[in-house]
Protein backbone atom coordinates (compact mmCIF):
# COMPACT_ATOMS: atom_id res chain seq x y z
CA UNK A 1 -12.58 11.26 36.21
CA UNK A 2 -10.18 8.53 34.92
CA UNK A 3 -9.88 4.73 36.69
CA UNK A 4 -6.66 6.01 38.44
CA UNK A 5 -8.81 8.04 41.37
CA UNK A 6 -9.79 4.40 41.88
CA UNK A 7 -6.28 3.04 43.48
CA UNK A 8 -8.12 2.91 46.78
CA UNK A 9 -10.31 0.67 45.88
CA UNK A 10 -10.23 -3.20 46.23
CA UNK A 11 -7.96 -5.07 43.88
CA UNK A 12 -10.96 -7.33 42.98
CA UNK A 13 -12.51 -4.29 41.30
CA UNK A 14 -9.76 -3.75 39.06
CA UNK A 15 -9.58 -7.86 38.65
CA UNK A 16 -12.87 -7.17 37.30
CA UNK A 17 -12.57 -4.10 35.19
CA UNK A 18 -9.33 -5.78 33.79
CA UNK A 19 -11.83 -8.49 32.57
CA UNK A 20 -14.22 -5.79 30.81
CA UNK A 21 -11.23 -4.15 29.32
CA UNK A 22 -10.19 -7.25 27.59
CA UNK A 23 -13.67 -8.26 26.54
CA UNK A 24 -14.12 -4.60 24.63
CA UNK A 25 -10.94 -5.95 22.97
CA UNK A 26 -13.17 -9.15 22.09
CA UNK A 27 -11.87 -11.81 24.63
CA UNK A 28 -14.80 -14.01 26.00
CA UNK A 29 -14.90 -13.56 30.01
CA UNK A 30 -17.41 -15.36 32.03
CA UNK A 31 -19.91 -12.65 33.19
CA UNK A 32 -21.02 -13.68 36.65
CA UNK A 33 -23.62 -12.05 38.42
CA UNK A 34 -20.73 -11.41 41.24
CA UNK A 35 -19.11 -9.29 38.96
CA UNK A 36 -21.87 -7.26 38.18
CA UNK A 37 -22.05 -6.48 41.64
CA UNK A 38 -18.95 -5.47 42.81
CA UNK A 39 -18.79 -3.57 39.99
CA UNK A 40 -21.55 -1.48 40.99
CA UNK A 41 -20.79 -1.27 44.56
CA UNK A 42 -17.37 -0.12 44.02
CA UNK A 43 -18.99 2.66 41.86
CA UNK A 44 -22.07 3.57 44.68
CA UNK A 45 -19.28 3.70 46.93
CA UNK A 46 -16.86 6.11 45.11
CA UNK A 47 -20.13 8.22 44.60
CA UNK A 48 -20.67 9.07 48.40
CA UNK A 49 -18.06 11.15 48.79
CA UNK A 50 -17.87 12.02 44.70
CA UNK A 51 -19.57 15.52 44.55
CA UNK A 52 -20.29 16.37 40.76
CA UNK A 53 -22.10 19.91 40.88
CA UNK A 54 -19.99 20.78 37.10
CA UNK A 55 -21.25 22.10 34.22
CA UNK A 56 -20.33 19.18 31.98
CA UNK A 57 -19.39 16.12 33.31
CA UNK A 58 -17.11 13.68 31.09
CA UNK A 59 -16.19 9.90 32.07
CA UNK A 60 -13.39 7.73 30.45
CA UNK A 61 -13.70 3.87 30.08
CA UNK A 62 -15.68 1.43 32.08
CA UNK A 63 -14.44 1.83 35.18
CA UNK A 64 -16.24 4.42 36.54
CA UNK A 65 -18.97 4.20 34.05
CA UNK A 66 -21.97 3.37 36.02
CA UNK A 67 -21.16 6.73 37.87
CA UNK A 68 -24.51 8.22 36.27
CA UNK A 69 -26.52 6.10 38.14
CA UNK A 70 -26.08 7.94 41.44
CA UNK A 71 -26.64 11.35 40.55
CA UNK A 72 -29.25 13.48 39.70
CA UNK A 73 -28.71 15.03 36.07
CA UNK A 74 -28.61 18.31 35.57
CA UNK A 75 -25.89 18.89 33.21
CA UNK A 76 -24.58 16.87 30.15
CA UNK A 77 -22.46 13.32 30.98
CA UNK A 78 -19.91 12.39 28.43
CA UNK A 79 -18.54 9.05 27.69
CA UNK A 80 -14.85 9.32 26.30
CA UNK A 81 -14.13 5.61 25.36
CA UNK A 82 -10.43 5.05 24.56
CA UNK A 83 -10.16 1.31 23.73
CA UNK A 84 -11.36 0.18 20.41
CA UNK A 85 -14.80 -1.01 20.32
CA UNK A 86 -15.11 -2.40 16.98
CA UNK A 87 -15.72 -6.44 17.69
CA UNK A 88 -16.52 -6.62 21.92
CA UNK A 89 -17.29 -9.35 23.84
CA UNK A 90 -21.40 -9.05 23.19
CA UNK A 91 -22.46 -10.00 27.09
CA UNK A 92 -20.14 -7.48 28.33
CA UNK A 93 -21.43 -4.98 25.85
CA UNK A 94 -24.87 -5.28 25.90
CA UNK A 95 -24.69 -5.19 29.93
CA UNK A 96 -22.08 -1.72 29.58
CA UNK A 97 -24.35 -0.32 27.31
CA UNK A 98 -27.21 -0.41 29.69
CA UNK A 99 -25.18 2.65 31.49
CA UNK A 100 -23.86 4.01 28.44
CA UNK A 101 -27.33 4.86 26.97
CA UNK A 102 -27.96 7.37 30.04
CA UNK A 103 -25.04 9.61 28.66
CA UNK A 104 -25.51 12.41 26.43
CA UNK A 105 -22.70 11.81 24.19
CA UNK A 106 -19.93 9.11 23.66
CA UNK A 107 -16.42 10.29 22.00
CA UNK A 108 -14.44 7.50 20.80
CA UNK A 109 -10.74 7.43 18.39
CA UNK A 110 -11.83 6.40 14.86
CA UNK A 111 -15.30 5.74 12.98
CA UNK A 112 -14.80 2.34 12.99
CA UNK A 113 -15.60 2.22 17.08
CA UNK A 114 -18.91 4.08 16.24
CA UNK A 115 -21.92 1.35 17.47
CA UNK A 116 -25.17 1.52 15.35
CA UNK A 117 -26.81 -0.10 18.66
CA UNK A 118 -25.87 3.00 20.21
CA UNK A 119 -28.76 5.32 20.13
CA UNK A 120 -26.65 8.38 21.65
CA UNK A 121 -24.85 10.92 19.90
CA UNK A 122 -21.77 9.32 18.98
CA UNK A 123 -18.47 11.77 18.05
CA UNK A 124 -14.79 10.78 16.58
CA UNK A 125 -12.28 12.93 17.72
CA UNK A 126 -8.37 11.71 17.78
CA UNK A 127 -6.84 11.84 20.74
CA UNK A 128 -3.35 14.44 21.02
CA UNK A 129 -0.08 14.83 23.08
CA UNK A 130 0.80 17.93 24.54
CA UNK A 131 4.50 19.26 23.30
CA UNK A 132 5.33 21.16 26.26
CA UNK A 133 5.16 17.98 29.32
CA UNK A 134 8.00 16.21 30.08
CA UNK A 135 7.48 13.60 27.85
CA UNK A 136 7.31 15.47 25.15
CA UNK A 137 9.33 18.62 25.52
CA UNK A 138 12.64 19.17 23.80
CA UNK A 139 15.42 17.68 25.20
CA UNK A 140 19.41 18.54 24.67
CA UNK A 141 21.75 16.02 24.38
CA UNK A 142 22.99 16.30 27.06
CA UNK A 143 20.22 15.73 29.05
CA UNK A 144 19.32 12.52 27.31
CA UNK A 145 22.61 10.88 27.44
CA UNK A 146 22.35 11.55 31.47
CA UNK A 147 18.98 9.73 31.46
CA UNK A 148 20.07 7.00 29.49
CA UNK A 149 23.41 6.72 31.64
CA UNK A 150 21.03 6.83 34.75
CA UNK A 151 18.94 4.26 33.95
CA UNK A 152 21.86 1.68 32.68
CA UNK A 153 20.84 1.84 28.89
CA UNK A 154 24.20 1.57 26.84
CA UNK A 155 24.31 3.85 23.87
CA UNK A 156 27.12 1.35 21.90
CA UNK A 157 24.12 -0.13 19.52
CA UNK A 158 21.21 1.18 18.13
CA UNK A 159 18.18 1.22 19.94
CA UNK A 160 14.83 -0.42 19.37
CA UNK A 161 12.75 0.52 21.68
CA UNK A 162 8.79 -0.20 22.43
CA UNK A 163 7.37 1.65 25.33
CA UNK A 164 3.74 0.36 26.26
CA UNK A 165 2.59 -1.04 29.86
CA UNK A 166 2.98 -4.67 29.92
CA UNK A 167 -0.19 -6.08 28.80
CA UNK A 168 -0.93 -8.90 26.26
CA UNK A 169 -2.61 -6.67 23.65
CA UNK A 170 0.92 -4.96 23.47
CA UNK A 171 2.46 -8.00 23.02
CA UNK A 172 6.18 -7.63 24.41
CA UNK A 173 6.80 -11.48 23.44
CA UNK A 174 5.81 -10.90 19.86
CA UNK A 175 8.53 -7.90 20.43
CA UNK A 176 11.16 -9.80 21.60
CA UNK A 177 10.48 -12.71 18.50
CA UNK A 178 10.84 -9.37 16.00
CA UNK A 179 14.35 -8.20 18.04
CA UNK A 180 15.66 -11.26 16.96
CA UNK A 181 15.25 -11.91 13.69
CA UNK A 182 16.55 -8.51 13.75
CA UNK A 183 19.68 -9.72 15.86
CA UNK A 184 20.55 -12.15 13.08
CA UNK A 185 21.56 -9.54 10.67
CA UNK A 186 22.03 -6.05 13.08
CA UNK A 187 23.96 -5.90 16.25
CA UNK A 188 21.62 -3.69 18.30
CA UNK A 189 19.80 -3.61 21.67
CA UNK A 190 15.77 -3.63 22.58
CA UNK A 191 14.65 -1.63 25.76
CA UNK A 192 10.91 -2.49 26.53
CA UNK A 193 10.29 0.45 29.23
CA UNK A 194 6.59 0.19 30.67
CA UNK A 195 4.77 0.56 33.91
CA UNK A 196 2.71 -2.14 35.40
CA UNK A 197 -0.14 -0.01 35.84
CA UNK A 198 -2.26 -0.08 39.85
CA UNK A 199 -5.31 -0.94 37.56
CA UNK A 200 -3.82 -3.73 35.98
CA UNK A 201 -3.23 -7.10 37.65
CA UNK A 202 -2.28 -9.13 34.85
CA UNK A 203 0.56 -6.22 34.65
CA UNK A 204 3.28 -7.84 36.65
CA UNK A 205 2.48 -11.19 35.50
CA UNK A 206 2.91 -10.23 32.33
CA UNK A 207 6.35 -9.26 33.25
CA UNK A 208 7.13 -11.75 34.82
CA UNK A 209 6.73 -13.83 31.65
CA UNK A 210 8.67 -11.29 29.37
CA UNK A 211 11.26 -11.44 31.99
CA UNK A 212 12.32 -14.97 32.08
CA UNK A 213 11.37 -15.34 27.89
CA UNK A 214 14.17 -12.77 27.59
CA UNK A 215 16.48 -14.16 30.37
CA UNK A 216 19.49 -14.49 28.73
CA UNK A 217 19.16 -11.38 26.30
CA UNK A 218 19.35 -9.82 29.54
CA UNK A 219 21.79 -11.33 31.05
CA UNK A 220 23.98 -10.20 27.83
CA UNK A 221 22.73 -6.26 27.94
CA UNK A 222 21.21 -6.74 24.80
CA UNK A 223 17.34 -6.49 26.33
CA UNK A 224 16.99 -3.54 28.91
CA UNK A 225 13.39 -4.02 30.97
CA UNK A 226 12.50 -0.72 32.35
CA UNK A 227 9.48 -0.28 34.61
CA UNK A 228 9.71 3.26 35.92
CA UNK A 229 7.30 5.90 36.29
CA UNK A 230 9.43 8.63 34.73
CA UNK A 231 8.45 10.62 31.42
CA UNK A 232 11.77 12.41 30.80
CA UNK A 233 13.38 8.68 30.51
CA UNK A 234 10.75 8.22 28.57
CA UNK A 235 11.27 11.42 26.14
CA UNK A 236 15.02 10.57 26.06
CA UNK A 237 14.45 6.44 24.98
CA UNK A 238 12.14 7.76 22.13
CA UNK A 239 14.82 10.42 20.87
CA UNK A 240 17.49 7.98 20.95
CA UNK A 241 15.85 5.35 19.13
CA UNK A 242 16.93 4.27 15.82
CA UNK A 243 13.43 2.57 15.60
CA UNK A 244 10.32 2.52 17.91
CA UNK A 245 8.20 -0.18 17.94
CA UNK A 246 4.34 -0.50 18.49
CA UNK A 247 3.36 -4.49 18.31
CA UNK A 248 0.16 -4.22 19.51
CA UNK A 249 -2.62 -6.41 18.95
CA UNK A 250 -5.59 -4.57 19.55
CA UNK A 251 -4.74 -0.71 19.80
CA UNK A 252 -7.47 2.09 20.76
CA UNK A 253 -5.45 5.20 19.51
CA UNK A 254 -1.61 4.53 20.82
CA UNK A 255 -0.27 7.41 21.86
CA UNK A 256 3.05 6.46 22.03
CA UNK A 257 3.08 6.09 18.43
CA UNK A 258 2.32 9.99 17.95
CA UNK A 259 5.23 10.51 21.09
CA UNK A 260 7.73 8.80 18.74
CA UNK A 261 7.16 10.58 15.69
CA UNK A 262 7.01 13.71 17.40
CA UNK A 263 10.77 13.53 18.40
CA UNK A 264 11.27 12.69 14.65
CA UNK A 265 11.84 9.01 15.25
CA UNK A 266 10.68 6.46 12.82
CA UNK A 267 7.80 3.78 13.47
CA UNK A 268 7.20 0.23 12.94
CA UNK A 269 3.75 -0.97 14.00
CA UNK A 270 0.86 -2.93 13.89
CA UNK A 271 -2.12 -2.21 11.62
CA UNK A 272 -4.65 -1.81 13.81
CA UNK A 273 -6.97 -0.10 15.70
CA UNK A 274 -6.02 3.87 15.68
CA UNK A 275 -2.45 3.46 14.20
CA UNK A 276 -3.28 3.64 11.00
CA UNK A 277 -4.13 6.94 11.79
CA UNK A 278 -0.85 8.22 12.11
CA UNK A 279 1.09 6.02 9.72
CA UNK A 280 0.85 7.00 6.30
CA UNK A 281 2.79 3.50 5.22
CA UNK A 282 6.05 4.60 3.51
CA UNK A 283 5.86 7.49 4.09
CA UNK A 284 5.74 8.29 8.11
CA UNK A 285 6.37 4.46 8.86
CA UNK A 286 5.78 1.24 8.37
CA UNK A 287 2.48 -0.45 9.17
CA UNK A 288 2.70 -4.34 9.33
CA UNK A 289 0.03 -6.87 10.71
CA UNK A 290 0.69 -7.56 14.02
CA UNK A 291 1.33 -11.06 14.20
CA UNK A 292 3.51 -11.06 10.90
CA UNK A 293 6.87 -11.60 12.65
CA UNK A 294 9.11 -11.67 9.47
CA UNK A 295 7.40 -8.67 7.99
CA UNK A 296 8.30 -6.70 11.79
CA UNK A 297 11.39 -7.42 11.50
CA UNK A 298 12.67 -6.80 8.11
CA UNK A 299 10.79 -3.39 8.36
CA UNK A 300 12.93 -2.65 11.16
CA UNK A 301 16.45 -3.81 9.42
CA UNK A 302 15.22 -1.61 7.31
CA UNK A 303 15.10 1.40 8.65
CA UNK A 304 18.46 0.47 10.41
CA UNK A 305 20.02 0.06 7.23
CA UNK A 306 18.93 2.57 5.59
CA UNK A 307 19.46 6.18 7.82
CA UNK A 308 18.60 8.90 5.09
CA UNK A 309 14.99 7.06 4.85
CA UNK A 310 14.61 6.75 8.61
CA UNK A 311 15.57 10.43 9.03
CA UNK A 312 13.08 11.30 6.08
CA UNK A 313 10.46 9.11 7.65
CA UNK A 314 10.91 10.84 11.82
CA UNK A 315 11.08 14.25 9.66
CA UNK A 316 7.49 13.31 7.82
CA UNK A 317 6.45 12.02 11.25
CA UNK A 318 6.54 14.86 13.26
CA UNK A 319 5.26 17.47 10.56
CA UNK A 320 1.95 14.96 10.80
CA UNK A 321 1.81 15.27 14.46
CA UNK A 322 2.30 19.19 14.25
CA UNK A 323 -0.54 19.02 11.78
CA UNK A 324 -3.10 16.55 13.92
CA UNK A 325 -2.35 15.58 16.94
CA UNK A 326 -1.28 18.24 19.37
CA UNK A 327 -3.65 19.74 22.27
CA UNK A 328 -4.44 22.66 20.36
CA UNK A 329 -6.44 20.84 18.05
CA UNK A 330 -7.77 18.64 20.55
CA UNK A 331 -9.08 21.62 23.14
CA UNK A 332 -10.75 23.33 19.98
CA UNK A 333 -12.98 19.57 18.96
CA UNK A 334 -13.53 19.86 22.90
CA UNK A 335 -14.95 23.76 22.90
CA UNK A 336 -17.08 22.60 19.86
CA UNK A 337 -18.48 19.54 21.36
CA UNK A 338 -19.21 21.31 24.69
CA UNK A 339 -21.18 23.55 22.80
CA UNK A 340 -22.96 21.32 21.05
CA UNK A 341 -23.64 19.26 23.91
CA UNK A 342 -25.01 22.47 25.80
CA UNK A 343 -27.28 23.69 22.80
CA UNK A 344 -28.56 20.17 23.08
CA UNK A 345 -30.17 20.73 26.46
């Protein structure tokens, strides 16, 4: 069950989960007592007419985390906790954690988002893309010059492109200081493609403010904003790329990252969170602290300048990917945890 079965509900829920998601990424929110409670009325209420007989049931994020509550156990619950957990907000922790404790088992990205106040069994495993989707499937050339023509991105500069929802822990301003610097010295166009997600209300406001920052980089084609809800676009911007970009601040896994180097693209992002992960610096990509602007952007020029390292780099990429990350290793951690879980019993 993921937070998007909740786009029925009232958009002061999500207001409110949008507030826990932040805090887990350490932002102080004011924990009201009228949060609390819409919180767990929006959850009794999804649970009415929610009917979990399964063997195994497994939960992801907050949002419908207090789920448990309403049902009788029979069977194992799993937490599967994608943000990073390493330095939350402790009010809004220590009042999550009251529902997290009546799960068997809690699966987060990396060992550093392990919680010694957890006393449940606590399991790192990566997350993984799956090669054959849209997003990810091969794609001739053909095909990706249509999409790009389709969508009004101009193939006469190379492309540096960051595709993450519009949030402030992906920081698209902090992109759009790095594109240019890079400007200065490379002729070459950013396309910032994300969705403003149902769940998300600081989505279009965020934007909004990306929007008129990069007004007149728009208005000269060299910044394409893209909000669509299409994957092959998607597949097609990270194949054409000369670089892909991940500026995040605070970063659970970042999938996108292991979507890039899977189409043998090169990376530049920000060391943190799960990226790391991926990036073997120098080697796969570059890893820079996020709010090091300079740093960004002479990675980038870079790889621009340099095309038999970027090409070495998206060819190291996606052998890492084929190695880690795809959904055949991630469906065999999942058969071994279920039967852990189940012997547990």
């Amino acid at each position: 069950m993921r937070a998007g079965e909740y786009s029925t509900a009232l958009p002061t829920f999500f207001a409110i989960t949008k507030k826990f998601h932040n805090a887990l990424h350490g932002e102080m929110i004011n924990m009201t007592s009228i949060k609390r409670e819409l919180y767990t009325d929006a959850n009794e209420s999804i649970a009415q007419y929610t009917h979990i007989t399964h063997h195994c049931v497994t939960v992801h994020d907050p949002q419908p985390l207090p789920l448990i509550k309403h049902y009788r156990k029979t069977q194992p619950w799993i937490w599967r906790c994608h943000v990073d957990l390493s330095e939350p907000d402790e009010e809004v922790w220590d009042y999550l954690k009251g529902f997290i404790l009546r799960y068997d088992t809690v699966i987060v990205s990396n060992e550093r988002y392990k919680r010694e106040d957890l006393s449940v069994n606590q399991k790192v495993i990566p997350p993984a893309i799956d090669p054959l989707t849209p997003k990810n499937m091969e794609l001739p050339e053909d095909m990706i010059s249509k999409y790009l023509e389709k969508f009004c991105i101009p193939t006469d500069k190379p492309l540096i492109v960051q595709i993450s929802r519009f949030d402030k822990w992906k920081d698209p301003l902090g992109v759009l200081d790095v594109f240019e610097r890079v400007k200065e010295e490379e002729d070459c166009r950013l396309v910032l493609c994300g969705s403003t997600a149902t769940d998300d209300p600081e989505g279009t406001m965020i934007y909004d403010m990306v929007k008129k920052r990069a007004n007149h980089l728009i208005k000269s084609g060299d910044v394409v904003l893209l909000t669509v809800e299409n994957n092959i676009v998607v597949n097609a911007l990270q194949r054409a790329a000369a670089v892909v970009v991940q500026k995040s601040l605070r970063e659970g896994f970042g999938l996108t990252v292991t979507e890039a180097m899977w189409k043998g693209t090169p990376v530049v992002a920000s060391n943190v969170g799960g990226i790391p992960l991926q990036i073997e610096e120098g080697k796969i990509g570059f890893l820079v602290e996020p709010h090091d602007i300079d740093e960004f952007a002479d990675r980038v020029l870079k790889l621009l300048q340099s095309p038999d390292l970027a090409e070495k780099m998206g060819k190291n990429g996606k052998e890492s990917v084929r190695e880690k990350f795809l959904i055949t290793r991630l469906l065999l951690d999942y058969v071994k945890l279920l039967g852990e879980v189940k012997n547990n019993q």
